[in-house]
Protein backbone atom coordinates (compact mmCIF):
# COMPACT_ATOMS: atom_id res chain seq x y z
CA UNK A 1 38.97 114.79 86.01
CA UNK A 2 42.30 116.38 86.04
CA UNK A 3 43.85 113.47 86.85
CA UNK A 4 42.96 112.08 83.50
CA UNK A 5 43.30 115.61 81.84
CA UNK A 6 47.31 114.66 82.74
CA UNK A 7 47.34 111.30 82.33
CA UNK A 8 45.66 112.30 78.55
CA UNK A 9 47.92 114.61 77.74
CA UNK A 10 51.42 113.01 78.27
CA UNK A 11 49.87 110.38 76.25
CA UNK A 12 49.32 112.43 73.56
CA UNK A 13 53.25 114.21 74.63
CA UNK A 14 54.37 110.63 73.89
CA UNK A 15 52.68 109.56 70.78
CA UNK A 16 53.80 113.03 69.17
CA UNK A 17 57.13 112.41 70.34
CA UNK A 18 57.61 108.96 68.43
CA UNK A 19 56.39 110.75 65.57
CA UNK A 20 58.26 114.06 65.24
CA UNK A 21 60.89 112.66 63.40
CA UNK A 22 65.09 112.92 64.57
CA UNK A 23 65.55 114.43 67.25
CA UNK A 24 67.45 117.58 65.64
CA UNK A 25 63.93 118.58 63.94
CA UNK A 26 62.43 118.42 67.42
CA UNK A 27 61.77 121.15 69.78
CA UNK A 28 61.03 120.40 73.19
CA UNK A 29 59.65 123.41 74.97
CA UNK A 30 58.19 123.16 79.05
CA UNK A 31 55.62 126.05 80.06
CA UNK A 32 53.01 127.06 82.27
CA UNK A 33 49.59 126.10 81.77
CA UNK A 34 47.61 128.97 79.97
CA UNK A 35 50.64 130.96 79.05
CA UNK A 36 51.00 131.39 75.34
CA UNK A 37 48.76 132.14 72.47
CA UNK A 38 49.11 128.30 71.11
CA UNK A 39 48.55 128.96 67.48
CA UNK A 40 52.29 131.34 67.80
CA UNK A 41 54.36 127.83 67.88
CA UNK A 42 53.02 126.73 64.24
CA UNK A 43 53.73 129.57 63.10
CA UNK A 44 56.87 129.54 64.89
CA UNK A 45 57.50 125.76 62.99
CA UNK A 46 57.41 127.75 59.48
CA UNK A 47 59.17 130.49 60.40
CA UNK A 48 61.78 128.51 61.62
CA UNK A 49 62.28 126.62 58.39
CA UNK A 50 61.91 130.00 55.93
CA UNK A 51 64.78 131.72 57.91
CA UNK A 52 67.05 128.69 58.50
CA UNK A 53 65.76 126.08 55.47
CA UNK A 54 65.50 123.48 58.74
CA UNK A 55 62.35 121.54 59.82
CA UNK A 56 61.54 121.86 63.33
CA UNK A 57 58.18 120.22 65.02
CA UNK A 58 57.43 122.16 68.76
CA UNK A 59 56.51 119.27 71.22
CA UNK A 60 54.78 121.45 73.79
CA UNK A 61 54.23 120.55 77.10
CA UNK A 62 52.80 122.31 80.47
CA UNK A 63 53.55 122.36 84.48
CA UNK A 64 51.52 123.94 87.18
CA UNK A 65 54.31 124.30 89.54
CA UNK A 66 57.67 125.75 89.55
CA UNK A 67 59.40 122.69 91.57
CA UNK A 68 58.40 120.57 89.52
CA UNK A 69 59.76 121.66 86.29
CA UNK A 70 62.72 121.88 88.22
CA UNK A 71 62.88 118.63 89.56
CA UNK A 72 62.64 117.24 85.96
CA UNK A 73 65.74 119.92 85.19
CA UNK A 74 67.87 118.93 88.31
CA UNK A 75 67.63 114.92 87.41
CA UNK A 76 68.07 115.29 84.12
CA UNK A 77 65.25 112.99 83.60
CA UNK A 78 64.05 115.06 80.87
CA UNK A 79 66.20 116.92 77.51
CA UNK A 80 63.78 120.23 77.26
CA UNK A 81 65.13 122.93 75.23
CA UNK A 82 63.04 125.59 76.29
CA UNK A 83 62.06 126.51 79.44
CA UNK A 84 59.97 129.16 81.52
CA UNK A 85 61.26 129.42 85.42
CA UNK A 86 59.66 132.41 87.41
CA UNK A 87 62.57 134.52 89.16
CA UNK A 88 63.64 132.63 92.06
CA UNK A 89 63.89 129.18 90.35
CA UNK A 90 65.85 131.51 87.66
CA UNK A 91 67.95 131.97 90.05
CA UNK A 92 68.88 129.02 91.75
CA UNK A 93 69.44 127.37 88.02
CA UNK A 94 71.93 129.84 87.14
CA UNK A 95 72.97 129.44 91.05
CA UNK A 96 73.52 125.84 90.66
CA UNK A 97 74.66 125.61 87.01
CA UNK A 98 72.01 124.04 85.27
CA UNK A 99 71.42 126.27 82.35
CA UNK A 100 73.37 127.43 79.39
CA UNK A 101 73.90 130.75 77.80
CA UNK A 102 72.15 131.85 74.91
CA UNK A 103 74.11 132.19 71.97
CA UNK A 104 72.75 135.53 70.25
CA UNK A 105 74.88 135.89 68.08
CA UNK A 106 73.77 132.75 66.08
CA UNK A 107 70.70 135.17 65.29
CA UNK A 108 71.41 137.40 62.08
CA UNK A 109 71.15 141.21 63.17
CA UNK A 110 67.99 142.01 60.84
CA UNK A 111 65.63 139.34 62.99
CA UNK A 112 67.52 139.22 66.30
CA UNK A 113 64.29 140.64 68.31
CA UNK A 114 66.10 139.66 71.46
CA UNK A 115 69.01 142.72 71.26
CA UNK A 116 66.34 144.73 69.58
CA UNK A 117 63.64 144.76 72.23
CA UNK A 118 65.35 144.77 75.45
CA UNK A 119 64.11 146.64 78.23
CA UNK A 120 66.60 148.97 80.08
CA UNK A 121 64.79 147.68 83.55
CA UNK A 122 64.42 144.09 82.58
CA UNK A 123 68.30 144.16 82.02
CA UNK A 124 68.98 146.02 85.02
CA UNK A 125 66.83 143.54 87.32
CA UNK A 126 68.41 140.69 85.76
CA UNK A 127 71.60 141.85 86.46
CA UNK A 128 70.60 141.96 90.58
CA UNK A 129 69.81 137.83 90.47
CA UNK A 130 73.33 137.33 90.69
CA UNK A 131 76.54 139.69 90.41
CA UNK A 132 78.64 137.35 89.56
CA UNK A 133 76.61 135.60 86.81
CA UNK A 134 74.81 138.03 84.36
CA UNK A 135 71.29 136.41 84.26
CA UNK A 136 71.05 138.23 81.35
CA UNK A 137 73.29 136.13 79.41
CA UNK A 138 71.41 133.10 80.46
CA UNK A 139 67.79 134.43 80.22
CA UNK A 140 65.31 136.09 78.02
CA UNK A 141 62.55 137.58 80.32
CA UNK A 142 59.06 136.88 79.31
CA UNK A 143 56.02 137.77 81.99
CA UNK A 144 56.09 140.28 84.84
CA UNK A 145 54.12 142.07 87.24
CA UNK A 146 54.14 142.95 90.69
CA UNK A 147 52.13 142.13 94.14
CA UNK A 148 49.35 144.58 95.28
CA UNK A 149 46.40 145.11 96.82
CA UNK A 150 43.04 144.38 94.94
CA UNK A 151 40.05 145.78 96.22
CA UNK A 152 36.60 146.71 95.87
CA UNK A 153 35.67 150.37 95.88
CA UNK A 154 32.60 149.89 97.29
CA UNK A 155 33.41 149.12 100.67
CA UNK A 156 37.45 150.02 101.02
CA UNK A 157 38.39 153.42 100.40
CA UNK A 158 41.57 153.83 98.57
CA UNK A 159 43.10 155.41 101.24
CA UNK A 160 42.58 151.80 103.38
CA UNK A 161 44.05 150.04 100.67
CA UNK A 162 47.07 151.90 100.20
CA UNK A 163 48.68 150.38 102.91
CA UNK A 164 49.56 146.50 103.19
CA UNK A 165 48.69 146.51 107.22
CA UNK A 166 44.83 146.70 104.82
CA UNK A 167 45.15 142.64 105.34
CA UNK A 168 44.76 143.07 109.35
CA UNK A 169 41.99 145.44 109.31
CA UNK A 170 39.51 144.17 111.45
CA UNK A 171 36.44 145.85 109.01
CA UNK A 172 37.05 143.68 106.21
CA UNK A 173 37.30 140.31 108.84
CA UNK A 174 36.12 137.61 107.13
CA UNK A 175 36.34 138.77 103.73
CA UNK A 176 40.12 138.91 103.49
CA UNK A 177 41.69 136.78 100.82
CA UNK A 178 45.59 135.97 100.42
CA UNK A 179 47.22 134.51 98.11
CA UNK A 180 48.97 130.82 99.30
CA UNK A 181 52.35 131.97 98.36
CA UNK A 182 55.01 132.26 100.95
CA UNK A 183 57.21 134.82 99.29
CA UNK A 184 54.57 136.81 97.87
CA UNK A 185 53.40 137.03 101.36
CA UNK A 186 56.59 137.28 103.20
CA UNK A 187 58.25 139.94 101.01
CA UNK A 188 55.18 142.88 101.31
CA UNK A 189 54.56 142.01 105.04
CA UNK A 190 58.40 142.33 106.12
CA UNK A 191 58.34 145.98 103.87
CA UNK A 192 56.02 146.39 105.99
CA UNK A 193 57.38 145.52 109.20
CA UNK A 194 60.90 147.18 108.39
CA UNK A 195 59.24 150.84 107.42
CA UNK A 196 60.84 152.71 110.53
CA UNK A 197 64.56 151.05 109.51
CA UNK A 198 64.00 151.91 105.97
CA UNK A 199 62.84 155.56 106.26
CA UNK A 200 65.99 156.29 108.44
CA UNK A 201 68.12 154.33 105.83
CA UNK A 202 69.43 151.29 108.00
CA UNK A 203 68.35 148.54 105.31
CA UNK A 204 67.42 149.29 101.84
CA UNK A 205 64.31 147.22 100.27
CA UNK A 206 67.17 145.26 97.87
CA UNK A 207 68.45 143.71 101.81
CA UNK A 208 65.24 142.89 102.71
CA UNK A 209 64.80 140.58 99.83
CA UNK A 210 67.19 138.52 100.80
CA UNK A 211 66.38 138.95 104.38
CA UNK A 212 65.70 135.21 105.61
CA UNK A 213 66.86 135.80 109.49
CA UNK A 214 65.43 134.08 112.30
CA UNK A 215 64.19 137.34 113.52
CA UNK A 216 62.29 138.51 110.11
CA UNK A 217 60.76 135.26 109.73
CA UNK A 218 59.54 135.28 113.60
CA UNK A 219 57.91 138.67 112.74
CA UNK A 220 56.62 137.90 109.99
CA UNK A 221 54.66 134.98 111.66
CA UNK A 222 53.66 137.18 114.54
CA UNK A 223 51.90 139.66 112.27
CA UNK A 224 50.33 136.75 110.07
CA UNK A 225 48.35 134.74 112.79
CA UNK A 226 47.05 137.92 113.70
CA UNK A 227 45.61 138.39 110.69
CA UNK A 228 44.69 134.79 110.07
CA UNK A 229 41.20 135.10 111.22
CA UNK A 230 40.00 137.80 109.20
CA UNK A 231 40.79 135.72 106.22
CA UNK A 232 38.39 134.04 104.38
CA UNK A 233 40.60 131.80 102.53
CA UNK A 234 44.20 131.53 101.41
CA UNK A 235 44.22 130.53 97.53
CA UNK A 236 46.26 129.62 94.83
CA UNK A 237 43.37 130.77 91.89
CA UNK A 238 39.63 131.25 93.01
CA UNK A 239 40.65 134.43 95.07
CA UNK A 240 40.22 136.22 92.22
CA UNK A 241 36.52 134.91 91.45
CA UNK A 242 35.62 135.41 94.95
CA UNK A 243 36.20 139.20 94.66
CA UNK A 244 33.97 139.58 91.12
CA UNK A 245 31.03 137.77 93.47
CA UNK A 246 32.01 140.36 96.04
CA UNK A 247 32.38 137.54 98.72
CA UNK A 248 35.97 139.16 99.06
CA UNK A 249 36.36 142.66 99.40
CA UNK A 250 40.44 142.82 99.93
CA UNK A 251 42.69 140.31 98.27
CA UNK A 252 46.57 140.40 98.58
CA UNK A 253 47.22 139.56 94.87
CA UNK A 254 49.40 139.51 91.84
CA UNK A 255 48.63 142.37 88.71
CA UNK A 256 47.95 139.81 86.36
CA UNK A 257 44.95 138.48 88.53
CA UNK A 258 44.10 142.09 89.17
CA UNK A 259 43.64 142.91 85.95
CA UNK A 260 41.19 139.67 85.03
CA UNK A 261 39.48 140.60 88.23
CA UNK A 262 39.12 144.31 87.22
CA UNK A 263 37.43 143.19 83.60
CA UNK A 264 35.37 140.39 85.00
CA UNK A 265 33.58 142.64 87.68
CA UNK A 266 33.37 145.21 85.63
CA UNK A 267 31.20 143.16 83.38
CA UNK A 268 28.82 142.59 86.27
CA UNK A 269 28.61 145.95 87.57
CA UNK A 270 31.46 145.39 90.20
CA UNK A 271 33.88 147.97 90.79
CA UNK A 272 37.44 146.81 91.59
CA UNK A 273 40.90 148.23 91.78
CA UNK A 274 44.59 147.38 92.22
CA UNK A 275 47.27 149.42 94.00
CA UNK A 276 50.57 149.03 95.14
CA UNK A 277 50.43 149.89 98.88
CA UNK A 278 52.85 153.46 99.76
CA UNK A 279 55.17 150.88 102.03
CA UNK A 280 56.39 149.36 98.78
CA UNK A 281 56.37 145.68 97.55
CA UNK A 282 58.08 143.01 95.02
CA UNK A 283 58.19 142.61 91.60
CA UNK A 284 57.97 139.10 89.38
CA UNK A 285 59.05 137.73 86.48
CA UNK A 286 58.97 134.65 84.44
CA UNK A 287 61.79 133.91 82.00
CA UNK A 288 62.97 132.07 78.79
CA UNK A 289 65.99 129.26 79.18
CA UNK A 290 67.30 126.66 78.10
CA UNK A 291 68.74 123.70 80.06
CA UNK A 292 71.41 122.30 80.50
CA UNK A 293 69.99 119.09 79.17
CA UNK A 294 68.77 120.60 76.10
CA UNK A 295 69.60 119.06 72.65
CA UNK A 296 68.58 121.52 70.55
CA UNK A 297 70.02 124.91 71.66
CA UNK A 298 70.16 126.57 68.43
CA UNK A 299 66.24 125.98 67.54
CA UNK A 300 65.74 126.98 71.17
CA UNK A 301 67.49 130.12 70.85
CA UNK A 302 65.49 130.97 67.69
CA UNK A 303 62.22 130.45 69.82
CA UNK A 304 62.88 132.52 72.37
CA UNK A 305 63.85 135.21 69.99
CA UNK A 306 60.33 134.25 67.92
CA UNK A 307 58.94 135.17 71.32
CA UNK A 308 60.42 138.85 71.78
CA UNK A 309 58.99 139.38 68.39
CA UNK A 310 56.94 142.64 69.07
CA UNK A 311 53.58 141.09 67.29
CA UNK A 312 53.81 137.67 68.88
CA UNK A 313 54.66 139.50 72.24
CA UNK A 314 51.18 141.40 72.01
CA UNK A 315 49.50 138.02 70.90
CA UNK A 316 50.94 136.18 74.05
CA UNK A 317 50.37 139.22 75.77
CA UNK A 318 46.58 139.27 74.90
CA UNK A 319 46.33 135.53 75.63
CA UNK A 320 47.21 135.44 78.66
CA UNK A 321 46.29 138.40 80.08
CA UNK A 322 49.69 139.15 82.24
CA UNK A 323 52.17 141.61 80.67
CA UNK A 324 54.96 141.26 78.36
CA UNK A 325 59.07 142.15 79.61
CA UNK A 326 59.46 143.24 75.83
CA UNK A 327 60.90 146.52 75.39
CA UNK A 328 59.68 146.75 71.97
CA UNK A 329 57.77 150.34 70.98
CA UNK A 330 54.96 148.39 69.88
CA UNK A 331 54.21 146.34 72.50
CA UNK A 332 53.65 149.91 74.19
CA UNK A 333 51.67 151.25 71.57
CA UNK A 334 49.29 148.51 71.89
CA UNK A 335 48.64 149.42 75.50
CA UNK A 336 47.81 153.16 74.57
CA UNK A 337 44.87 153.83 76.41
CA UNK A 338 44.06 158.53 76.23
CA UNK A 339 41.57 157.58 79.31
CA UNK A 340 43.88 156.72 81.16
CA UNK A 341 46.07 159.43 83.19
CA UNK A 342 50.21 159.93 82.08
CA UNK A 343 52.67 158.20 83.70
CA UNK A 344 56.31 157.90 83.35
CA UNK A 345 57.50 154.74 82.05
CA UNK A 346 60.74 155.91 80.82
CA UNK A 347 62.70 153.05 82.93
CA UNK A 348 61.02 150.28 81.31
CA UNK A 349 60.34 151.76 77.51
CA UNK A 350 63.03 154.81 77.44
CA UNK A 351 62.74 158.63 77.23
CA UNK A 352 60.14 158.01 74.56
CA UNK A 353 57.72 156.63 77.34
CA UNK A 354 58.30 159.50 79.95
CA UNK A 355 54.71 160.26 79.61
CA UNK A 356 52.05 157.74 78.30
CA UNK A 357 48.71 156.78 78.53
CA UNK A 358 48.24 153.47 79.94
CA UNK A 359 47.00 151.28 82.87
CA UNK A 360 49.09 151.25 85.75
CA UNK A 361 47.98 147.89 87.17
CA UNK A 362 49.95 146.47 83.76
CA UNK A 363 52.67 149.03 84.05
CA UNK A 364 53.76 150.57 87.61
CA UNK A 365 55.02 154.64 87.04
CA UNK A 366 58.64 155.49 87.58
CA UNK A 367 56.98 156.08 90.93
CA UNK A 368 55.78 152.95 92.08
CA UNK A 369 58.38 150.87 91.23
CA UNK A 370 60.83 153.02 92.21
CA UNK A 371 59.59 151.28 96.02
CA UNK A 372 59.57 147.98 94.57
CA UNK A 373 62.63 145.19 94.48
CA UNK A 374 63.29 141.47 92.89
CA UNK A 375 62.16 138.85 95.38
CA UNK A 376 65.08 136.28 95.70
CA UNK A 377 65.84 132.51 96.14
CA UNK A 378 66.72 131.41 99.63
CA UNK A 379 68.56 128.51 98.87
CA UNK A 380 68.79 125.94 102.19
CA UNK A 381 66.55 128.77 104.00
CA UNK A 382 63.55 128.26 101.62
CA UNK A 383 62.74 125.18 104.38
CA UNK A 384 62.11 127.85 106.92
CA UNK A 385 59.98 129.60 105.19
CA UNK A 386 57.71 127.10 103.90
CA UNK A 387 57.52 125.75 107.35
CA UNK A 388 56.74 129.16 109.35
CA UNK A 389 54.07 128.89 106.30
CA UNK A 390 52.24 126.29 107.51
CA UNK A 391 52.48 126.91 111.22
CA UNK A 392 50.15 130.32 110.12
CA UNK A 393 48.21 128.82 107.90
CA UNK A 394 47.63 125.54 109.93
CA UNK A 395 44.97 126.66 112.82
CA UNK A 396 43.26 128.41 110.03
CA UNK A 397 41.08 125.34 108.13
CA UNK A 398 38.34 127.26 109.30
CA UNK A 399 34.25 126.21 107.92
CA UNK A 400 33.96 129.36 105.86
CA UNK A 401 37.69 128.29 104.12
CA UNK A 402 36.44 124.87 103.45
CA UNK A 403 33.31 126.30 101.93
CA UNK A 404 34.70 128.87 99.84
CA UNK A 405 37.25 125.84 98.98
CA UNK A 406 34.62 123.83 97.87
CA UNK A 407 32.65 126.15 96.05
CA UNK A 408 35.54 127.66 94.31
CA UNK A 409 35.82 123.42 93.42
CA UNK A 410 32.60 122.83 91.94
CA UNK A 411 32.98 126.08 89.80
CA UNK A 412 36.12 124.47 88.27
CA UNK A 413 34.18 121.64 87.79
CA UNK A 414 31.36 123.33 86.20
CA UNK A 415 33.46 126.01 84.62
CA UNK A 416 35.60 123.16 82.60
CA UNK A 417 32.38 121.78 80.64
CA UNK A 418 30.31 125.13 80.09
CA UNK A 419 32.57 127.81 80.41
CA UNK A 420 34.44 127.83 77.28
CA UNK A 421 33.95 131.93 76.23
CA UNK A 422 36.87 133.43 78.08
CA UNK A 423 39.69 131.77 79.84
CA UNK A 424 40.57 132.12 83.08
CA UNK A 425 44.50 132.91 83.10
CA UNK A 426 46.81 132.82 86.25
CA UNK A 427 50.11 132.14 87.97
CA UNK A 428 48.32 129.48 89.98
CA UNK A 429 50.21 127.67 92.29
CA UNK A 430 53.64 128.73 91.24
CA UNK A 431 55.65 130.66 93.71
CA UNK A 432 56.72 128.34 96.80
């Protein structure tokens, strides 16, 4: 079936293609599946030609997986203007010169929503990727969240689930979920490996990002096989749908699953939270670029600035259920919830923000991330990881992973032809 949901759709990629017209009224943008409000590029189309009196037709197309939109980048095999890396591939394409900057000032000061609508933590972050190339120059961010602990109140205290180590518990054996991501794994467990050396100040969490030593790694795998048979099954999506059910009670997750998870159980009686365990943990992001390849940079730039557009920000934002990097007042203000207690996101929104109502599953407090840091790319070292990876995960096929596997299969299946009310929006099986 999703074979020839691909094969279908580059089909359709191509006969649009031959049809757009030259290729200086095309855009070409590259995105993840499920991550946009679709009916924002139209409107994007018309926009573009009231401000600028050009035509441009968006040729939209979707990946599933970081590499390989890369891949496609790195080869040069195809000419996409826009693209949306998460924060390590960011990196390594600035790292390895394959994008180019974004030329703001093309954008007349009245619309630029870009300047207008930074964050002051978005910038900041972006300026940790590299010091020596301001990411910021390069990238517009777009998505972000952080990794946590999701949970069901029913049988896990929150006191239980404020700590990572939650994930070796032997109470919650066999209903343990983690997510198949090596860094999102990596990064938390480490934090929480390294507490004793950074209480007493001999690493900072910033080091241990980039911490990819022989002796990390090792103790990283230690503490994962012995967790490996309390879990029930390490997943990429259906984690999420496994806690609603309440065949999961812990699941080491991202926010933007958390907060589908949190709504969905809700519905069905199902109490569920998300924290950010007291050792600390990462932060994510997914970001606009364009290319190196790119042939048209100037529509692209206009796109990504469409996108940091407070209203379409909140429309994405909606959509896809993750939150928006826009520092825009509005996109605040539509997050306003009075039940909700205060909480102090003056780093992300400014001194305006220092106390606000909101969830903090979509935005952390001052206080929470405050012990959270920017994962990072580890260039020739990434082949470590992935393979201490699969030396934890590979004595772990166990029957109840398979079945879970295969149930989580057939509700895909089923889900595809009568599920159609609410989609079902993820990160899926991007962070290697």
């Amino acid at each position: 079936m999703k074979i020839r949901t691909l094969a279908f759709a580059a089909a359709m990629f191509a006969a649009v293609s031959l049809s757009a017209g030259p290729r200086s009224e095309i855009l070409k943008v590259y995105n993840w599946s499920d991550y946009i409000e679709e009916s924002v590029l139209p409107e994007f189309e018309a926009w573009y030609e009231q401000q600028t009196g050009e035509k441009i037709k968006v040729i939209y197309q979707t990946f599933d997986i970081n590499e390989t939109m890369l891949s496609k980048i790195e080869k040069g095999q195809e000419d996409y203007d826009v693209v949306c890396p998460s924060d390590y591939i960011l990196e390594r394409m600035l790292n390895n010169g394959l994008l180019i900057p974004l030329d703001f000032a093309s954008i007349p000061d009245s619309i630029n929503y870009i300047a207008n609508n930074k964050s002051p933590y978005m910038q900041r972050i972006f300026r940790e990727i590299n010091p020596a190339i301001d990411a910021n120059d390069y990238s517009v961010p777009y998505m972000w969240g952080t990794s946590g602990i999701l949970y069901n109140t029913k049988y896990v205290t929150d006191e239980e689930a404020s700590t990572w180590d939650v994930i070796r518990n032997p109470k919650f054996a066999g209903k343990i979920l983690i997510k198949d991501a090596p860094r999102d794994v990596y990064c938390p467990v480490l934090i929480y490996l390294k507490q004793e050396e950074l209480k007493s100040g001999k690493v900072t969490l910033a080091e241990l990002m980039h911490d990819s030593s022989d002796e990390s790694l090792a103790a990283v795998e230690a503490y994962l096989k012995q967790v490996k048979d309390g879990v029930l099954g390490w997943e990429a999506d259906f984690g999420k749908e496994q806690m609603t059910k309440e065949r999961g009670v812990v699941s080491l997750n991202w926010s933007g699953d958390a907060v589908w998870a949190i709504e969905e159980a809700a519905a069905v009686g199902v109490e569920l939270k998300y924290v950010v365990p007291k050792e600390g943990s990462n932060v994510w992001f997914d970001s606009w670029v364009i290319p190196k390849y790119a042939k048209n940079a100037k529509a692209a730039t206009w796109f990504i600035d469409f996108m940091c557009r407070p209203d379409i920000a909140i429309r994405n934002m909606e959509e896809t259920g993750y939150v928006s990097a826009n520092g825009a007042i509005e996109v605040l203000e539509s997050q306003i919830d009075e039940e909700k207690p205060a909480v102090d996101l003056s780093y992300f929104f400014g001194e305006q923000a220092s106390a606000v109502h909101v969830d903090e599953t979509l935005y952390p407090g001052r206080e929470i991330i405050e012990r959270c840091a920017l994962e990072h790319d580890w260039g020739e070292d990434t082949a470590k990881l992935l393979a201490m990876w699969s030396r934890v995960k590979g004595a772990n096929a166990s029957i109840s992973t398979w079945v879970i596997f295969g149930i989580a299969i057939v509700g895909l299946i089923l889900g595809f032809f009568f599920s159609k009310k609410k989609k079902n929006h993820h990160r899926g099986g991007r962070r290697k």
